[in-house]
C-alpha atoms as a PDB file:
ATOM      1  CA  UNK A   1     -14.325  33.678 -12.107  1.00  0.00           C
ATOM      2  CA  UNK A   2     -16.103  30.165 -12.025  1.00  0.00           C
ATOM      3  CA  UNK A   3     -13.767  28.425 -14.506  1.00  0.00           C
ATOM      4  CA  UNK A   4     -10.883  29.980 -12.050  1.00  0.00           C
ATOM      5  CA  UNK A   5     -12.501  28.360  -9.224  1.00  0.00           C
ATOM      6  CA  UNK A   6     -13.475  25.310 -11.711  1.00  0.00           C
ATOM      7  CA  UNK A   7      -9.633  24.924 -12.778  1.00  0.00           C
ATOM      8  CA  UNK A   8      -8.486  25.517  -8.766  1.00  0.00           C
ATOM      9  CA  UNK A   9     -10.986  22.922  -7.731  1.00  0.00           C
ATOM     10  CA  UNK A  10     -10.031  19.890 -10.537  1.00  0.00           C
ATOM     11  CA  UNK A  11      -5.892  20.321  -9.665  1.00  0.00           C
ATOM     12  CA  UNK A  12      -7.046  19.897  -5.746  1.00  0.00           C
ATOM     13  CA  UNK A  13      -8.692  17.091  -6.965  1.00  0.00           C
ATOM     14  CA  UNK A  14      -6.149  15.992  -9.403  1.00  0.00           C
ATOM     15  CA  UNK A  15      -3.078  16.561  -6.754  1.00  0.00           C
ATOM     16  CA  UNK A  16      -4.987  14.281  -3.870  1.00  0.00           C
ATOM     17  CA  UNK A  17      -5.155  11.529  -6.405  1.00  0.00           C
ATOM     18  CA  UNK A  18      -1.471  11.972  -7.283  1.00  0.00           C
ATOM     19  CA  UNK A  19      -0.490  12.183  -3.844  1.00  0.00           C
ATOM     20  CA  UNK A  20      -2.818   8.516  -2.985  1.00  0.00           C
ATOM     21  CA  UNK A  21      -1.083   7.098  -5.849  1.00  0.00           C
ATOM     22  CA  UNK A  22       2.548   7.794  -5.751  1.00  0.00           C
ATOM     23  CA  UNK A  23       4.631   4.881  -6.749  1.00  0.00           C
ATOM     24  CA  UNK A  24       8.824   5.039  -5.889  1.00  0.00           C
ATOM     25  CA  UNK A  25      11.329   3.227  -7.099  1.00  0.00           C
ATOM     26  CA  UNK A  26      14.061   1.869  -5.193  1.00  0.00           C
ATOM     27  CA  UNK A  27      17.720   0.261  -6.287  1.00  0.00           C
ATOM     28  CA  UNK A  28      17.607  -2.362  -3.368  1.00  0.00           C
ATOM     29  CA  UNK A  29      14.543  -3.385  -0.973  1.00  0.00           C
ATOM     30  CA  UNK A  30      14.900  -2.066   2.179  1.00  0.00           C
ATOM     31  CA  UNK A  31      15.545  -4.728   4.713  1.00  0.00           C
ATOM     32  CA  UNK A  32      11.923  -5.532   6.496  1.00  0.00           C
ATOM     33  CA  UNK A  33      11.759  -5.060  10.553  1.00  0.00           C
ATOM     34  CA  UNK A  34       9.781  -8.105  12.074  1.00  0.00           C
ATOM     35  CA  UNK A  35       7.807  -6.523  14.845  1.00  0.00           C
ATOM     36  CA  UNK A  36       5.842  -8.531  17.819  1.00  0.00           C
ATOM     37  CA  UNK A  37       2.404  -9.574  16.849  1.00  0.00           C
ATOM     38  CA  UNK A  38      -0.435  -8.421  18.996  1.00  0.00           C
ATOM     39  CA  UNK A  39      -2.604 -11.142  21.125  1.00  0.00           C
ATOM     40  CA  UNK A  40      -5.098 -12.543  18.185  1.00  0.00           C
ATOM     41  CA  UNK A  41      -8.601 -10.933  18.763  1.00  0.00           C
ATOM     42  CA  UNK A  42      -9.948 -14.293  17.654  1.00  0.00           C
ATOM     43  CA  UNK A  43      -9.518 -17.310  15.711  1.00  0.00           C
ATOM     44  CA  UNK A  44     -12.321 -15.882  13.222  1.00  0.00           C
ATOM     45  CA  UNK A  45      -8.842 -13.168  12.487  1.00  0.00           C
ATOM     46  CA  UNK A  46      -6.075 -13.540  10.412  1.00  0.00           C
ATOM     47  CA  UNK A  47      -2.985 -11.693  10.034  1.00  0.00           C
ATOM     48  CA  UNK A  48      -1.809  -9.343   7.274  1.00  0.00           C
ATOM     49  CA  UNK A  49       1.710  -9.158   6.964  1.00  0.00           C
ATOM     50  CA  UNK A  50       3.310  -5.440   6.986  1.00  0.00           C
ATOM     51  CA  UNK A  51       3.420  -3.517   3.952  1.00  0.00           C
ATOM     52  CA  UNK A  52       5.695  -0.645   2.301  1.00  0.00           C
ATOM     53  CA  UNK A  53       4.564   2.767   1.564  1.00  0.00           C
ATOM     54  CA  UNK A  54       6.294   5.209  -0.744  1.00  0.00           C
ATOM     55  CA  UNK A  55       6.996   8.541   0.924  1.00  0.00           C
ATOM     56  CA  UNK A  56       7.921  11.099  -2.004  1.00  0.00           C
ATOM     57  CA  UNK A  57       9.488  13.559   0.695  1.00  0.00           C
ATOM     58  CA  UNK A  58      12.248  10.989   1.790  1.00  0.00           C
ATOM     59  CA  UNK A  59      12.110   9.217  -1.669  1.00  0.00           C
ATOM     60  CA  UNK A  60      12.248   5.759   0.289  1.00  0.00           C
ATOM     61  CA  UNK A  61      10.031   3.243   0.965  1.00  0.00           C
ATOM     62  CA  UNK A  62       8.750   3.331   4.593  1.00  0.00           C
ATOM     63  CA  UNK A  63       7.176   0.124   6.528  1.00  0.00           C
ATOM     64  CA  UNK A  64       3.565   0.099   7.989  1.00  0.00           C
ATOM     65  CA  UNK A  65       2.586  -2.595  10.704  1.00  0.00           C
ATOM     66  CA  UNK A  66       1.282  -5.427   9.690  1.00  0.00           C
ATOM     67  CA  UNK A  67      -2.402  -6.012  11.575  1.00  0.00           C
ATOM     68  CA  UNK A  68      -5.369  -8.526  12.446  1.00  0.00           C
ATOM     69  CA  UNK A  69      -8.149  -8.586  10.647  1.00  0.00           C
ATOM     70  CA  UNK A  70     -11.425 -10.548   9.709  1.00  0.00           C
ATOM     71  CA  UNK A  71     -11.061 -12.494   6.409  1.00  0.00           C
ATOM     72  CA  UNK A  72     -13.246 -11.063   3.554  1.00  0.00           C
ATOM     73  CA  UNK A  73     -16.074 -14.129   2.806  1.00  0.00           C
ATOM     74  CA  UNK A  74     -14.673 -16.112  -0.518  1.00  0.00           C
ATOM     75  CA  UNK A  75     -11.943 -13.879  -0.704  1.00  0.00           C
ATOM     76  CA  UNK A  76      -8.005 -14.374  -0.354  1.00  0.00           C
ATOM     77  CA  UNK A  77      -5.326 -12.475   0.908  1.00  0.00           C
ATOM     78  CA  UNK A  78      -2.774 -11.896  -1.493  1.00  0.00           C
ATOM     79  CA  UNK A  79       0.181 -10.418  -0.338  1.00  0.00           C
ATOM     80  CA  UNK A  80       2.203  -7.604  -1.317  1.00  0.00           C
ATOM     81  CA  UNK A  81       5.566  -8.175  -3.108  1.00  0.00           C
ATOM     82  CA  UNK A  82       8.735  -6.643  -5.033  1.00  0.00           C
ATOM     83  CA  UNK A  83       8.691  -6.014  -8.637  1.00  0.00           C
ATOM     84  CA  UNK A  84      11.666  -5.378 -10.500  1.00  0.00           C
ATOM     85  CA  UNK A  85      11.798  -3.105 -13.280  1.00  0.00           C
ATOM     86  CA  UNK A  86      13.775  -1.527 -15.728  1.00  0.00           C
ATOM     87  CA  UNK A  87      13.391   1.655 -12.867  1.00  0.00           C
ATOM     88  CA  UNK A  88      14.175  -0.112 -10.346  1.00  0.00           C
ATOM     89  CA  UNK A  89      12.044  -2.099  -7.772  1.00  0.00           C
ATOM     90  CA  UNK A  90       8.557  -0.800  -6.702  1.00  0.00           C
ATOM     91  CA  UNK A  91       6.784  -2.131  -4.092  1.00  0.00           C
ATOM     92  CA  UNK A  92       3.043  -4.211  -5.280  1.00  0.00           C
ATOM     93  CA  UNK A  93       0.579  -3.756  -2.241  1.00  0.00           C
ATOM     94  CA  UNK A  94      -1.060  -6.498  -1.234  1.00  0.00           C
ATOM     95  CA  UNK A  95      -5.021  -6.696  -1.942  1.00  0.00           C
ATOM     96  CA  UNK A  96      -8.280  -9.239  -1.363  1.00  0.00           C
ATOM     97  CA  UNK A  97      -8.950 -11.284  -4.624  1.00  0.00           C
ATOM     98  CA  UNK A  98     -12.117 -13.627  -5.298  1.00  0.00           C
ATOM     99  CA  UNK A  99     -11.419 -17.167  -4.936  1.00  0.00           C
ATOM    100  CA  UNK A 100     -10.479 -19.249  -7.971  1.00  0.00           C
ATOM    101  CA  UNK A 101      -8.745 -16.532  -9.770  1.00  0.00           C
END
């Protein structure tokens, strides 16, 4: 009974990872909506472009909003991008990277 409940617990696990990590592929990008900014909370803020996220059910890429936010202290914004592969193209988040890299 506990390796049942072992083996039932590690594919929850495994399937919630999977399901975070899911990566499409697409024959063309789909064509990005520019939506109105919100007032800037502050000059201290920056803002992060909008950024695609794979929904398996559709099998398309959907947009998110992009958003204000605080810069991270000796950090960059790198932005998300198209890859092309031999697939298709799959969409690269973007993601905070030390400076000088």
């Amino acid at each position: 009974m506990k390796k049942l409940i072992f083996f039932i617990f590690l594919a929850g696990i495994l399937l919630s990872l999977y399901s975070c990590t899911a990566t499409g592929y697409v024959a063309s990008e789909p064509v990005y909506v520019d939506y109105a900014r919100p007032v800037r909370p502050s000059e201290l803020h920056i803002w992060i472009d909008g950024e695609w996220q794979y929904d398996r059910s559709h099998q398309a890429y959907v947009q998110k909003k992009g958003y204000w936010t605080k810069p991270n202290v000796g950090r960059d914004f790198i932005k998300g991008h198209w890859l092309e592969t031999s697939r298709g193209r799959t969409w690269v988040p973007g993601h905070w990277q030390k400076r000088g890299r």
